[in-house]
Structure formats: structure tokens, C-alpha cells
C-alpha atoms as a PDB file:
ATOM      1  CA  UNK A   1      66.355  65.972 -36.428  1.00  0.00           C
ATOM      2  CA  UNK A   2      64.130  68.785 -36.964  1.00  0.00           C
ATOM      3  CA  UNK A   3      64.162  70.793 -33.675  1.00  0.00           C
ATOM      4  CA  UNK A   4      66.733  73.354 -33.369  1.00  0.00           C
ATOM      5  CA  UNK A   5      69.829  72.274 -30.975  1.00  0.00           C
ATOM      6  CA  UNK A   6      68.645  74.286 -28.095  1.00  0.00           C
ATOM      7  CA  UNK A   7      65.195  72.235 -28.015  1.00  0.00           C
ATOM      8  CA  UNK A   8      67.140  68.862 -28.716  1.00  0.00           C
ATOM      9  CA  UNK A   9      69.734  69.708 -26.164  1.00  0.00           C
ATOM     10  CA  UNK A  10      66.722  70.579 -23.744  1.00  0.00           C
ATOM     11  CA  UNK A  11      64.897  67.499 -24.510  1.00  0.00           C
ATOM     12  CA  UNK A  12      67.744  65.349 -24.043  1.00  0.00           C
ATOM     13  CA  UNK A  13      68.568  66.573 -20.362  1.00  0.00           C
ATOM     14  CA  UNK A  14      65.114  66.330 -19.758  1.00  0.00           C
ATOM     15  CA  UNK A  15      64.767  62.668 -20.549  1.00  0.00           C
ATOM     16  CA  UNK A  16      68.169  62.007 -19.149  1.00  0.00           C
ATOM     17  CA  UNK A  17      69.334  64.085 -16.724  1.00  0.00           C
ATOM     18  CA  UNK A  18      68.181  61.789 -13.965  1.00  0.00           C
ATOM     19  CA  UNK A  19      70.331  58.824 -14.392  1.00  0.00           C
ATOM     20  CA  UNK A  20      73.426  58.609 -13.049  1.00  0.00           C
ATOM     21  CA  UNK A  21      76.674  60.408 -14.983  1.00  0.00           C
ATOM     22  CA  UNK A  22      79.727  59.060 -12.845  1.00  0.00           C
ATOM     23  CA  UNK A  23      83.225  61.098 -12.991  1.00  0.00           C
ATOM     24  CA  UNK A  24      86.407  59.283 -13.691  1.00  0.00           C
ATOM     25  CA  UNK A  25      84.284  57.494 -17.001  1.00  0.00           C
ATOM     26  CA  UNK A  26      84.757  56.722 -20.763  1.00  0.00           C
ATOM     27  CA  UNK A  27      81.627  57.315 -22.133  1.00  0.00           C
ATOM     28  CA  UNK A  28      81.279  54.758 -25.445  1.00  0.00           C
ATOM     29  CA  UNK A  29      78.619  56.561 -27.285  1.00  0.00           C
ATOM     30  CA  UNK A  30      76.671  55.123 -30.640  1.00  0.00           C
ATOM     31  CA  UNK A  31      76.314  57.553 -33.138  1.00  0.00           C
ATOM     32  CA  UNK A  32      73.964  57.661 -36.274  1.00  0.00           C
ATOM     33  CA  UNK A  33      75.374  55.751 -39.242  1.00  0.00           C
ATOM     34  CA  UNK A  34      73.623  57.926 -41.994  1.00  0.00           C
ATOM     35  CA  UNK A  35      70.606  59.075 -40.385  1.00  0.00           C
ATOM     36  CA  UNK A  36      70.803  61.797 -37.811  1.00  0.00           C
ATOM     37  CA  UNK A  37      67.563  61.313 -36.692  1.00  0.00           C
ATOM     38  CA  UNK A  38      68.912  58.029 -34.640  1.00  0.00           C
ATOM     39  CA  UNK A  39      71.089  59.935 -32.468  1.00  0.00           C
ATOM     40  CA  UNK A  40      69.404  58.544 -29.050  1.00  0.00           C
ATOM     41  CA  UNK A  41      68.591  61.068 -26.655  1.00  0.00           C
ATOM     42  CA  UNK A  42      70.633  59.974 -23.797  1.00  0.00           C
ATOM     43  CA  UNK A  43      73.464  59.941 -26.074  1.00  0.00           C
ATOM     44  CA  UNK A  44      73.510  63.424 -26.764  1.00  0.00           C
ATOM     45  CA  UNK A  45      73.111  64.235 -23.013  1.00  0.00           C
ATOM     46  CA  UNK A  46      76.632  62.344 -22.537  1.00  0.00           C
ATOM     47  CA  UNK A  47      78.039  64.564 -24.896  1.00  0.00           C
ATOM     48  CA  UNK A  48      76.631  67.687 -23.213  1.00  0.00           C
ATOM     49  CA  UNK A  49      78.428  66.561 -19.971  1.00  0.00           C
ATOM     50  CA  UNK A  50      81.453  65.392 -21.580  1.00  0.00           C
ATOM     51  CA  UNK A  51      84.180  66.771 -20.599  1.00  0.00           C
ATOM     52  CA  UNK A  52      86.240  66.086 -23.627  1.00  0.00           C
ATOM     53  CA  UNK A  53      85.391  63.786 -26.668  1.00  0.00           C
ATOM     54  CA  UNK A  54      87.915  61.286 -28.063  1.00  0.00           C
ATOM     55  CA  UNK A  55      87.052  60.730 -31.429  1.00  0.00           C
ATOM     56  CA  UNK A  56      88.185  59.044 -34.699  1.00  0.00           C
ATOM     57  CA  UNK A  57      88.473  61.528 -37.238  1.00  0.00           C
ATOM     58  CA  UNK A  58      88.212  65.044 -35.514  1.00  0.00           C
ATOM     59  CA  UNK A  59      87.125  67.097 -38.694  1.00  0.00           C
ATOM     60  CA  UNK A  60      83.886  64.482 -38.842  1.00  0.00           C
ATOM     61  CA  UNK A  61      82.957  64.772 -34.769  1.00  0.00           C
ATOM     62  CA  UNK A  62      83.265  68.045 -34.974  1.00  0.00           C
ATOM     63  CA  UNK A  63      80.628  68.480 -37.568  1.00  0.00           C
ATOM     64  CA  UNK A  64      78.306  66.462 -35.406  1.00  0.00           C
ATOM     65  CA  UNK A  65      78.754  68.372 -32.466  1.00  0.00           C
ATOM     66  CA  UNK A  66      78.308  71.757 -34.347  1.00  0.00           C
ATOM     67  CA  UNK A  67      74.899  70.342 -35.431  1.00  0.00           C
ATOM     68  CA  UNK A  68      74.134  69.581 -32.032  1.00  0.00           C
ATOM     69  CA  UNK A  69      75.285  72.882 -30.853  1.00  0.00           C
ATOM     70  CA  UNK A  70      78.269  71.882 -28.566  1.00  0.00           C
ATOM     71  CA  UNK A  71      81.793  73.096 -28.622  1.00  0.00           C
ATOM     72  CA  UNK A  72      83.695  70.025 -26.968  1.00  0.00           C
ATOM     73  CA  UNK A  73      87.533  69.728 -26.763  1.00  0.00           C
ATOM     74  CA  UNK A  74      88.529  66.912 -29.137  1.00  0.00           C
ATOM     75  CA  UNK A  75      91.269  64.310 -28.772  1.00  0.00           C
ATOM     76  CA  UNK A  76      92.461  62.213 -31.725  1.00  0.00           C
ATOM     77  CA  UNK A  77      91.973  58.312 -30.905  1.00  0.00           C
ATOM     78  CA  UNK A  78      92.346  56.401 -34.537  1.00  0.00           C
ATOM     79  CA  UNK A  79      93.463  53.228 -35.550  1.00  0.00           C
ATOM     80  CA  UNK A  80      97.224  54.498 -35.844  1.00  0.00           C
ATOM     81  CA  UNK A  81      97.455  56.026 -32.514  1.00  0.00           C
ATOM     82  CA  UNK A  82      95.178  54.628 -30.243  1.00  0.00           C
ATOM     83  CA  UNK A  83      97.783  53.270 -27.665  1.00  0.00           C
ATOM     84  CA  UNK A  84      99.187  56.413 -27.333  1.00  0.00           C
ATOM     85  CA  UNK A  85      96.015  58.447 -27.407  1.00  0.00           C
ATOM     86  CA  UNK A  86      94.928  56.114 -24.617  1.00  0.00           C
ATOM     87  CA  UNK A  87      97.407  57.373 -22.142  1.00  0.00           C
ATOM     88  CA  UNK A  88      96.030  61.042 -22.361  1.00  0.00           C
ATOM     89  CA  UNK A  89      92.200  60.039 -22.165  1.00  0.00           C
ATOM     90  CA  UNK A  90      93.466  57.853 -18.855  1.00  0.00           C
ATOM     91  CA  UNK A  91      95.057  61.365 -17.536  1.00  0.00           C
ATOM     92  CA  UNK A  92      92.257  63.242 -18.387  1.00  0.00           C
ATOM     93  CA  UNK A  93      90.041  60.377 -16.266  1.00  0.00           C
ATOM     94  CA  UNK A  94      92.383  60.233 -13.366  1.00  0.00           C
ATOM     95  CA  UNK A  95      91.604  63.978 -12.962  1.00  0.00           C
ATOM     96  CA  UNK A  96      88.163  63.033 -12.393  1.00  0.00           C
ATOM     97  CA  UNK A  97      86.587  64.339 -15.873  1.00  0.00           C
ATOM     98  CA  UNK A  98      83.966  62.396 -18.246  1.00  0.00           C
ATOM     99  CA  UNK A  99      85.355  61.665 -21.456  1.00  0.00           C
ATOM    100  CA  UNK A 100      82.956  60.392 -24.784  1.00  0.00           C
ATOM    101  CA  UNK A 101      84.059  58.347 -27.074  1.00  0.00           C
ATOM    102  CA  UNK A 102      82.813  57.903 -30.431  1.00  0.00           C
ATOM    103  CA  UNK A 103      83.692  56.913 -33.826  1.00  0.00           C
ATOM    104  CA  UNK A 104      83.029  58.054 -37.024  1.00  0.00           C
ATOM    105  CA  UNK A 105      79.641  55.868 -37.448  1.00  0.00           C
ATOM    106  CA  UNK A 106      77.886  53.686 -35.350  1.00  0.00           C
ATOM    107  CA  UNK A 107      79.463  51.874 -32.341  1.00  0.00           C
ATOM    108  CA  UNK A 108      82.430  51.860 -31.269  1.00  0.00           C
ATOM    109  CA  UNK A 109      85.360  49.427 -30.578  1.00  0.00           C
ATOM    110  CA  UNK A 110      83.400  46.969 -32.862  1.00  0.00           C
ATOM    111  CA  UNK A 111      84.836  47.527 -36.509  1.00  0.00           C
ATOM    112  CA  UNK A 112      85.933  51.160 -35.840  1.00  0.00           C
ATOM    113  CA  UNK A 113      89.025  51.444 -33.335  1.00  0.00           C
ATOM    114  CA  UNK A 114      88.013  51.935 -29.531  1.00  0.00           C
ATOM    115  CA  UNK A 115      88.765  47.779 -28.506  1.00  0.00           C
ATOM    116  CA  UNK A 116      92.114  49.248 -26.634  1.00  0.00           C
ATOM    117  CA  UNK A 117      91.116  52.090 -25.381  1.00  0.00           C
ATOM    118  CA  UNK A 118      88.035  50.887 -23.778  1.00  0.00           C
ATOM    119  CA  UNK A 119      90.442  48.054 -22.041  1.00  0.00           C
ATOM    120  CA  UNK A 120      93.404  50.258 -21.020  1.00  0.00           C
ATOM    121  CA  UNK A 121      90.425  52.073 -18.885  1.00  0.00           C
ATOM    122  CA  UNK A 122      89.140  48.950 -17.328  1.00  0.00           C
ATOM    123  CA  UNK A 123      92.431  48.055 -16.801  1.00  0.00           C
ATOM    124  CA  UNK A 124      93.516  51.283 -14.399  1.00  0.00           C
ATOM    125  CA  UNK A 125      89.948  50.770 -12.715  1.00  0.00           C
ATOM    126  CA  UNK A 126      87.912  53.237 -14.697  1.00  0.00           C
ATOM    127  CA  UNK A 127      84.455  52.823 -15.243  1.00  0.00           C
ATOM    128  CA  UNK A 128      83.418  52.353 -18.767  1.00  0.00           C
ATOM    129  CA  UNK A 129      79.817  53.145 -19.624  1.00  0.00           C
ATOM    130  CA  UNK A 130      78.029  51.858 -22.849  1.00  0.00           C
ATOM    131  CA  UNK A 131      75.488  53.876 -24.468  1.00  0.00           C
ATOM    132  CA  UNK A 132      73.770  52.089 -27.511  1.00  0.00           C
ATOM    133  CA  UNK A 133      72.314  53.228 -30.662  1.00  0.00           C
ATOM    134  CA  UNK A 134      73.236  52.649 -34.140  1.00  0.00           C
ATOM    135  CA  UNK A 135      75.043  49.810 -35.532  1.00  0.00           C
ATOM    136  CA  UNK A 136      75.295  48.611 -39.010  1.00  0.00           C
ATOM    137  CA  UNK A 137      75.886  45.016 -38.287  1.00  0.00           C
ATOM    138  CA  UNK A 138      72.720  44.475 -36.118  1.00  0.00           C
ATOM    139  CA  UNK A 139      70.722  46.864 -38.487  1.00  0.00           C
ATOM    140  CA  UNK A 140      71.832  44.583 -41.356  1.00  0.00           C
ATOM    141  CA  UNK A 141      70.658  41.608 -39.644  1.00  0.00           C
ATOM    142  CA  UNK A 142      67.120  42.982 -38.846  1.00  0.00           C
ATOM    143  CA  UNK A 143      66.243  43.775 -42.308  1.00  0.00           C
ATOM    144  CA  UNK A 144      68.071  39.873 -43.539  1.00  0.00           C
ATOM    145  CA  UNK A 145      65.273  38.259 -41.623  1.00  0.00           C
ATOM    146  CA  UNK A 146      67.442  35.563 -40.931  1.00  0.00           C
ATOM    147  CA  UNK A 147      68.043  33.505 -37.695  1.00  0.00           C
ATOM    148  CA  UNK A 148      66.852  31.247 -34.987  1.00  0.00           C
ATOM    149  CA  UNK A 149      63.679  32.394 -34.794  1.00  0.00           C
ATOM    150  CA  UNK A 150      63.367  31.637 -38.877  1.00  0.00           C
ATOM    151  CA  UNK A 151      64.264  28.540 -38.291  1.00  0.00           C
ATOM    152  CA  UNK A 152      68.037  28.735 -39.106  1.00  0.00           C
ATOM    153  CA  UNK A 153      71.125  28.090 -36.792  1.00  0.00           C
ATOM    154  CA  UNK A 154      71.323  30.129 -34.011  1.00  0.00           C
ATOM    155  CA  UNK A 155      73.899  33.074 -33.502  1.00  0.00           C
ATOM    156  CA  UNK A 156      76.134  34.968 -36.061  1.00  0.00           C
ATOM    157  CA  UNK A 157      79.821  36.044 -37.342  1.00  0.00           C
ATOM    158  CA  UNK A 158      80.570  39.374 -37.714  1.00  0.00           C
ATOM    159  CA  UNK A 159      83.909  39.192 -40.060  1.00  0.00           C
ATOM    160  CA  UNK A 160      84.060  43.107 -40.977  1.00  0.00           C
ATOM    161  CA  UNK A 161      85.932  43.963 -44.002  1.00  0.00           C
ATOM    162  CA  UNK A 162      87.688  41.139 -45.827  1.00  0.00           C
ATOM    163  CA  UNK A 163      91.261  41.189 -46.494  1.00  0.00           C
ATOM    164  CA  UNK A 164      92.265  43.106 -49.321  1.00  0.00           C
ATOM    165  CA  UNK A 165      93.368  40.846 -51.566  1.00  0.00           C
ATOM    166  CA  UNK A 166      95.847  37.830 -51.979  1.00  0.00           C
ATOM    167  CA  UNK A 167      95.586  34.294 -49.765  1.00  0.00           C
ATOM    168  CA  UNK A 168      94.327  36.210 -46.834  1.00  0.00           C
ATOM    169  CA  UNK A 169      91.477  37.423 -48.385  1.00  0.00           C
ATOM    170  CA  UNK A 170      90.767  33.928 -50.016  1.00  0.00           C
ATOM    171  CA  UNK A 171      91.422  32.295 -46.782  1.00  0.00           C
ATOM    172  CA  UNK A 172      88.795  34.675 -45.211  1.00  0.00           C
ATOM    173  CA  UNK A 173      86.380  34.451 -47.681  1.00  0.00           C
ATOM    174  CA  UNK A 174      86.046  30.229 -47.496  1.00  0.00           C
ATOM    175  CA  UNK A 175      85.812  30.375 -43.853  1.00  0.00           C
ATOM    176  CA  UNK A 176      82.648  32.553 -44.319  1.00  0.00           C
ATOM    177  CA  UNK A 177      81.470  30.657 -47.071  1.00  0.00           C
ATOM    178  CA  UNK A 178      81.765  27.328 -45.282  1.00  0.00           C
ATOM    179  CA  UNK A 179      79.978  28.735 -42.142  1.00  0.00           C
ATOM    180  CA  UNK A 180      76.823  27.330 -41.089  1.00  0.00           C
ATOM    181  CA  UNK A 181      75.563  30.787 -39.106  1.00  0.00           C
ATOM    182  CA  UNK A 182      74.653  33.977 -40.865  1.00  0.00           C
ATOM    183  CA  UNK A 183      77.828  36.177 -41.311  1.00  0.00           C
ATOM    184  CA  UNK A 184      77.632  40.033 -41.881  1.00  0.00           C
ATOM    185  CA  UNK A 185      80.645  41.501 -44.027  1.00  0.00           C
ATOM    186  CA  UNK A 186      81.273  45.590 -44.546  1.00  0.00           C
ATOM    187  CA  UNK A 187      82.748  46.004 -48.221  1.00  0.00           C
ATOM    188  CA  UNK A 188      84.005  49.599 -49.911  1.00  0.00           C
ATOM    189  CA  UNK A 189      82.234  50.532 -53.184  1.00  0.00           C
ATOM    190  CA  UNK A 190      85.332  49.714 -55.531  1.00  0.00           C
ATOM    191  CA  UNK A 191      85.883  46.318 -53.982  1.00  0.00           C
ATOM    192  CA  UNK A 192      81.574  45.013 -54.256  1.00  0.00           C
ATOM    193  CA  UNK A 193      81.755  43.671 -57.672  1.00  0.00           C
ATOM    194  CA  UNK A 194      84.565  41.553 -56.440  1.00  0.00           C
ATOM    195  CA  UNK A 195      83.567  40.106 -53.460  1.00  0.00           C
ATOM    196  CA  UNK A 196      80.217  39.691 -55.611  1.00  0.00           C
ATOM    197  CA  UNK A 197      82.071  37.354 -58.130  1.00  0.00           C
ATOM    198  CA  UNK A 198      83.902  35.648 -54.766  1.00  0.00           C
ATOM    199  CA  UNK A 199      80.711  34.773 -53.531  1.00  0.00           C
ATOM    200  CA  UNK A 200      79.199  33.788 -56.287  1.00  0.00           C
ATOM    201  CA  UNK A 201      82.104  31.011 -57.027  1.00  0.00           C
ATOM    202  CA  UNK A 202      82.480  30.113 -53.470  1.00  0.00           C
ATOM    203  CA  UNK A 203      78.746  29.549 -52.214  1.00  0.00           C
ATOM    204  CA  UNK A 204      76.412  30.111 -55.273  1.00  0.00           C
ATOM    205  CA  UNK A 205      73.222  28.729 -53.714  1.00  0.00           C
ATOM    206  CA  UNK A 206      73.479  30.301 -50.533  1.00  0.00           C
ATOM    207  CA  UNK A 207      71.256  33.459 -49.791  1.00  0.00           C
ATOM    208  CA  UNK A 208      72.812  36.826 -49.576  1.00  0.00           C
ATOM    209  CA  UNK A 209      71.233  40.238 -48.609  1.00  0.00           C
ATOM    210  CA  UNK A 210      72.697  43.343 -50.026  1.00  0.00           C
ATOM    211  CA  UNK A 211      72.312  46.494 -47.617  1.00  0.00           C
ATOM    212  CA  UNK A 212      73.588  49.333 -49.236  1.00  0.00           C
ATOM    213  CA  UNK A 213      73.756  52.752 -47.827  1.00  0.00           C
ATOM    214  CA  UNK A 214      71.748  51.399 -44.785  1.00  0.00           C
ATOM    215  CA  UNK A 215      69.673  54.690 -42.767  1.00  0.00           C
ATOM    216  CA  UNK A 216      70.246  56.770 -45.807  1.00  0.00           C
ATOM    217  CA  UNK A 217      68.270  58.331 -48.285  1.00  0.00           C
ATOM    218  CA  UNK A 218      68.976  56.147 -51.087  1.00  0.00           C
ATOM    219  CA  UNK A 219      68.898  53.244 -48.785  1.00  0.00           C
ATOM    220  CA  UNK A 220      68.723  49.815 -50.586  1.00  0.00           C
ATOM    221  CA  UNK A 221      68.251  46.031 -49.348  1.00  0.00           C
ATOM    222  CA  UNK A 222      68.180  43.723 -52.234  1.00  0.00           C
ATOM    223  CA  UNK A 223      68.067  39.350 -51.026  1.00  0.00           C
ATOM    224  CA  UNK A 224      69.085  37.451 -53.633  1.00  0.00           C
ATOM    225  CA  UNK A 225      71.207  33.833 -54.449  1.00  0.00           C
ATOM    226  CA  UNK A 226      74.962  34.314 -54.182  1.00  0.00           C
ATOM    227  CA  UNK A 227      75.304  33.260 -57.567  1.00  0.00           C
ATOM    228  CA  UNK A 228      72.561  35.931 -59.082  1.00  0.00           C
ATOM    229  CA  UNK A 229      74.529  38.342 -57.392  1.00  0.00           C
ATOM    230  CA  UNK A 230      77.163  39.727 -59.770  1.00  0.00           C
ATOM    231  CA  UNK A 231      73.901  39.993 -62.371  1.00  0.00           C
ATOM    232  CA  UNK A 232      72.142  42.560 -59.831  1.00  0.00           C
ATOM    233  CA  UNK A 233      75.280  44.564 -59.156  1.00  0.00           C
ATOM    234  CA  UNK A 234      75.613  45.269 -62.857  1.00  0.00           C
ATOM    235  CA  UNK A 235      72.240  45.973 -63.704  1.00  0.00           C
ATOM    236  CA  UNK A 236      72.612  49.714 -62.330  1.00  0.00           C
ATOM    237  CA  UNK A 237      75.278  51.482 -61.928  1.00  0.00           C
ATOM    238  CA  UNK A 238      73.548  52.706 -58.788  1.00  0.00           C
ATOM    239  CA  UNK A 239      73.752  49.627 -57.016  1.00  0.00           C
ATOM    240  CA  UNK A 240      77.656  49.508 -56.804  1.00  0.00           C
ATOM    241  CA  UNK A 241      77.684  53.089 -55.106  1.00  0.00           C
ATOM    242  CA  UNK A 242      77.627  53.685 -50.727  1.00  0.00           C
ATOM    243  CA  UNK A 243      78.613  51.751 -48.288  1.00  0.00           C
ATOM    244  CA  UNK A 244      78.105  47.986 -48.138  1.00  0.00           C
ATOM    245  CA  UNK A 245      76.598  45.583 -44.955  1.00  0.00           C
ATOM    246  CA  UNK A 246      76.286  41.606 -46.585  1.00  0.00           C
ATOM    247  CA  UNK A 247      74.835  39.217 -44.671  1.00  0.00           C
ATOM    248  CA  UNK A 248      75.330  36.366 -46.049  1.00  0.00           C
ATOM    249  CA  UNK A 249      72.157  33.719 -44.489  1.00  0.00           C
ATOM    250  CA  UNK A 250      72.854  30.873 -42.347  1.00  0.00           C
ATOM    251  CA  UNK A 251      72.421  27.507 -43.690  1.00  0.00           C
ATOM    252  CA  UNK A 252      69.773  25.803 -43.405  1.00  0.00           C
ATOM    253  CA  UNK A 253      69.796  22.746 -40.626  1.00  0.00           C
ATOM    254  CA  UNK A 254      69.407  19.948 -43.365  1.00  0.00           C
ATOM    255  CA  UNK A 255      72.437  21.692 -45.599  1.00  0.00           C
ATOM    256  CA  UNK A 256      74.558  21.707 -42.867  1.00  0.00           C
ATOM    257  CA  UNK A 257      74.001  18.160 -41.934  1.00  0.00           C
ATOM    258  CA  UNK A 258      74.017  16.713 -45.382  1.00  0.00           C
ATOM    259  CA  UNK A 259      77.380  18.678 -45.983  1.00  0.00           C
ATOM    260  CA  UNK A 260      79.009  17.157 -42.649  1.00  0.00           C
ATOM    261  CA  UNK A 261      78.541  13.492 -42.969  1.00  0.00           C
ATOM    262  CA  UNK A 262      79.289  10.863 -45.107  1.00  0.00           C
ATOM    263  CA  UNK A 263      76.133   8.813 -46.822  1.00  0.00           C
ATOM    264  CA  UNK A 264      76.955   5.844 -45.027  1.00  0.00           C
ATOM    265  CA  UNK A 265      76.623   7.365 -41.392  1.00  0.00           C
ATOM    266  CA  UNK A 266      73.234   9.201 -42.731  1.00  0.00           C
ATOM    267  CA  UNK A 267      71.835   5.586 -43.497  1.00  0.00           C
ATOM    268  CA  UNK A 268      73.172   4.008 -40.574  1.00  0.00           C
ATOM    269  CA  UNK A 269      70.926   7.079 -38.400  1.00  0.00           C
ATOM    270  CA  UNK A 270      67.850   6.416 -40.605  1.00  0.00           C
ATOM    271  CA  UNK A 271      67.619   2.369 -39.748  1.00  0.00           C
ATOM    272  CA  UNK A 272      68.621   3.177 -36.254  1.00  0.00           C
ATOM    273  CA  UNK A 273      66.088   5.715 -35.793  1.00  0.00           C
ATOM    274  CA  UNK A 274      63.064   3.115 -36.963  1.00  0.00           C
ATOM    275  CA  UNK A 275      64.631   1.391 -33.893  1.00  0.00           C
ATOM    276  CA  UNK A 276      65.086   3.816 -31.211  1.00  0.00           C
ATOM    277  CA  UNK A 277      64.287   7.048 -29.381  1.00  0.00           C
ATOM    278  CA  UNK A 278      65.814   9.714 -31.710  1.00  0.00           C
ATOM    279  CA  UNK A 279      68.443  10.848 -28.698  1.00  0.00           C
ATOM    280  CA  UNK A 280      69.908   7.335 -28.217  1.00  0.00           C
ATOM    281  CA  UNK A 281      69.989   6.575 -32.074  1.00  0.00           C
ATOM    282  CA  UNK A 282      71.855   9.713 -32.530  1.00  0.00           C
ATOM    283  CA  UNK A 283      74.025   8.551 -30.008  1.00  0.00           C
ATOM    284  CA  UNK A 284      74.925   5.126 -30.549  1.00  0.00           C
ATOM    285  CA  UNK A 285      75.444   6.303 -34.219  1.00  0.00           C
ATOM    286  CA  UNK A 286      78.066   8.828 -33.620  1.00  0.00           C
ATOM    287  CA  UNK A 287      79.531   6.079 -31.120  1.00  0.00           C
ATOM    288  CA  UNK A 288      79.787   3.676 -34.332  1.00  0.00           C
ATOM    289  CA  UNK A 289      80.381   6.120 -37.475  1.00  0.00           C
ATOM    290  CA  UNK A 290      82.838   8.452 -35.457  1.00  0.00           C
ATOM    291  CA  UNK A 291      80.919  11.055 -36.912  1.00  0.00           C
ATOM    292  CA  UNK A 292      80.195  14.579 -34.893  1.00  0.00           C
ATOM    293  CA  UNK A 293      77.072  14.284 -32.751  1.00  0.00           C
ATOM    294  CA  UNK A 294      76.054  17.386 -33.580  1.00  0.00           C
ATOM    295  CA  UNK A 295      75.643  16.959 -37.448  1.00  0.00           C
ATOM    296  CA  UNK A 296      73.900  13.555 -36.430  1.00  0.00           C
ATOM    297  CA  UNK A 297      71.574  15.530 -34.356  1.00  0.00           C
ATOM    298  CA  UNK A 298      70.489  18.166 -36.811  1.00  0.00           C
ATOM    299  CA  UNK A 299      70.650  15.071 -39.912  1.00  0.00           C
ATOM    300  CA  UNK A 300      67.932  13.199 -37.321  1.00  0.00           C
ATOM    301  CA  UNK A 301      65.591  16.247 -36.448  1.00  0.00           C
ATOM    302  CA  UNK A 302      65.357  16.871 -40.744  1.00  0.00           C
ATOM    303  CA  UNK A 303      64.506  13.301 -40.866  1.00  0.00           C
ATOM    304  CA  UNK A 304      62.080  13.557 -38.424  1.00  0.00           C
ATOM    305  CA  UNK A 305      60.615  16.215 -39.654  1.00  0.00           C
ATOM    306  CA  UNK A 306      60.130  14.771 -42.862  1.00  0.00           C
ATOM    307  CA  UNK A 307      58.489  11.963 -41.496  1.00  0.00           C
ATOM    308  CA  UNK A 308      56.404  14.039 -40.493  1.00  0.00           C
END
């Protein structure tokens, strides 16, 4: 943001003054995750009315609201004392002020802490009022160019960081691989050339995108093959530094239905189908092979397809 915080500040109210601010309300506020420039303009309004911001690392908020040129009472609300910390932002809410609440990057409450906070308000009848900006997951996902629309499986996991280590994290890390949908993981710098090699064993054909350091100025997004993975990592030293988004694609309609059923119940579909309306094939052979009519559904529409 180039304008000084007076101009911003100005700009802000100007564009948002007009909505409605209700009293008694947690304010769940976006912030940038790199890029300050993506600090929405309502946003910063909320924090000019705030009454108090709850935040998840103090020393970092405060930095952000120096640059913005407020001077906001801060409460502590973290991932070790959030329960308690909620009790003080529902006192401060009962007295009828606005409090913000943001985390360190990005949204709240979706991998940084904010889940319990933003229900202990609901739950004493507070309003709770969303304002949206950055988040790495969805920002990931927009530059992975994978979906429904690209003719994959609709929808997507977010699984956030991976268990450290040990059967959890194995556990985990098959459940993603073995996914049909797209799936976005966060991994730290000194744990990427792991979860690399992890990848690359578990799902070595499926596509990956790499976003690393996403918004900032040495931004990266690199697509490649599970497998080729672990190769890219180590071919600069710069590649294994920042933050990590993966999104590891969804597979593809015919991959998930020739992984799901058996040989026998895909030829018993393809004589049925030279027989009958694709729908009632389908049907009468998952009523035979006991096999999900689902995977019998997608199987027939990649047969069909290559028909024609």
C-alpha cells in the first residue's frame, strides 16, 4: 500500500462507512498473507471502529496496525489460551463494544485458532460478522487450476499441516493420497523435502502444485508429478525456503473408477451398456456386482465418452 495511513484510513471509511457496524460483535477480519496490498478496504474500516482487537500473536498485530496508523488495545487469543481468552472478549461484547479478530495471516478460525472463539460468541447470542480477504488455501487453489470446472471431481479437502511425524502422520498422509478430490496441505520449510519424498512413494503419478511463499515477492508455483517432486525441491536450494500451500490435484473421473472396482464388474457395465440406457445399466450392475453406484457411474460416463 502506497498511500500514507491517513489517506488509506480516509479511503476506507469512505468506501465503508455506510454499511452497517453493529455493537455487541466479533469482527473476523482476513488479513494479507504476505502482501499488504490485499488488506481489503472494509477490513481496515473494522479495525478503525474496533474497539479492541483479539489477536494471535500481539507483537505481529501490532505491527500491522502501526502501519495502518491505529493504536488498538490488544487481547491475546492463541491456540493455548483461547478458551480462556474467550471469556474476556465475551465481557468486553456484553458491554456493548466491537471487538476484531484476526490472526497472524489470512483468515481466521480456519488453520489459525479462532474456531472456539467465534462459537462461544454465537453461543451467548453475539453477532459474529465475517469479513473476507486473504486466504492461502483458496489462493492455492486458483493458481492449481484444478476442479469441476476442469473437468475433475467436484469440491476439495483442506487437511492443513500434517502430523509431525510417526503413524499419525502416515495415517494422514494415505488418506490424502487415496482421495479422489483435490486436497491443499500447509508444510514448514524444514519438513518439504519430506513430505516431498511421502508423496512421491505414496501417489507418484498424481499431479501436485507447489505454492511457495504465495503473495510474496519471491512468490513461486511450480505443477509437477508427485514423483518428479523430490528432483525439483533439490534442484535449488531456493525452492525449499518460505512457506508451503500443496495442492495435491483431484483424480481424474476414469482413475477413480478404475481404482474402485474390480475388472469383472467393469465388463459386466460395458455388455450391459450395449444393452441399455446408461442410468439403468449402471443400475442393474451395481444391483448384481454389489459394487458402489457411484464408481459404476463415473466407470460408464468414461466409457461413454470414449465411445465417443
Amino acid at each position: 500500500m502506497s498511500l500514507p495511513a491517513s489517506e488509506l484510513l480516509a479511503t476506507a471509511r469512505q468506501a465503508a462507512a455506510h454499511q452497517h457496524w453493529p455493537t455487541h460483535a466479533l469482527y473476523v477480519v482476513a488479513t494479507p498473507i504476505g502482501n499488504l496490498a490485499d488488506f481489503t478496504l472494509r477490513a481496515i474500516h473494522a479495525l478503525t471502529l474496533a474497539d479492541a482487537v483479539a489477536c494471535e500473536d500481539t507483537r505481529v498485530s501490532a505491527g500491522l496496525l502501526r502501519h495502518l496508523g491505529l493504536d488498538k488495545p490488544l487481547l491475546a487469543v492463541h491456540e493455548h489460551n483461547e478458551r480462556e481468552a474467550a471469556e474476556r472478549v465475551l465481557q468486553r461484547l456484553a458491554a456493548g463494544e466491537r471487538v476484531a479478530y484476526v490472526s497472524d495471516a489470512g483468515t481466521p478460525a480456519i488453520s489459525d485458532p479462532g474456531a472456539w472463539l467465534v462459537a462461544r460468541v454465537r453461543a451467548a447470542g453475539h453477532a459474529v460478522v465475517p469479513l473476507p480477504g486473504a486466504s492461502a488455501v483458496v489462493t492455492a487453489l486458483s493458481a492449481a487450476g484444478d476442479g469441476p470446472l476442469a473437468g475433475q471431481p467436484g469440491g476439495f479437502v483442506f487437511a492443513g499441516f500434517l502430523p509431525a511425524k510417526g503413524r499419525d502422520r502416515m495415517a494422514a498422509l494415505q488418506a490424502a493420497a487415496a482421495e479422489a478430490r483435490s486436497v491443499v496441505l500447509f508444510e514448514a520449510p524444514h519438513r518439504v523435502e519430506t513430505l516431498a519424498a511421502e508423496l512421491a512413494a505414496a501417489c507418484p503419478t498424481r499431479r501436485v502444485t507447489w505454492c511457495r511463499e504465495l503473495t510474496k515477492q519471491f512468490e513461486q508455483i511450480h505443477a509437477t508429478d508427485a514423483g518428479a517432486s523430490p528432483a525439483w525441491l533439490a534442484a535449488e536450494a531456493t525452492h525449499q525456503r518460505g512457506e508451503f500451500v500443496v495442492v495435491l490435484h483431484a483424480l481424474a473421473p476414469t482413475a477413480v473408477a478404475d481404482e474402485a472396482l474390480p475388472e469383472a464388474a467393469q465388463a459386466m457395465l460395458r455388455v450391459l451398456m450395449r444393452e441399455l440406457p446408461l442410468k439403468q445399466a449402471v443400475a442393474l450392475a451395481a444391483e448384481l456386482s454389489g459394487q458402489p453406484r457411484n464408481a459404476l457411474y463415473q466407470r460408464a460416463l468414461a466409457e461413454r465418452d470414449k465411445a465417443h
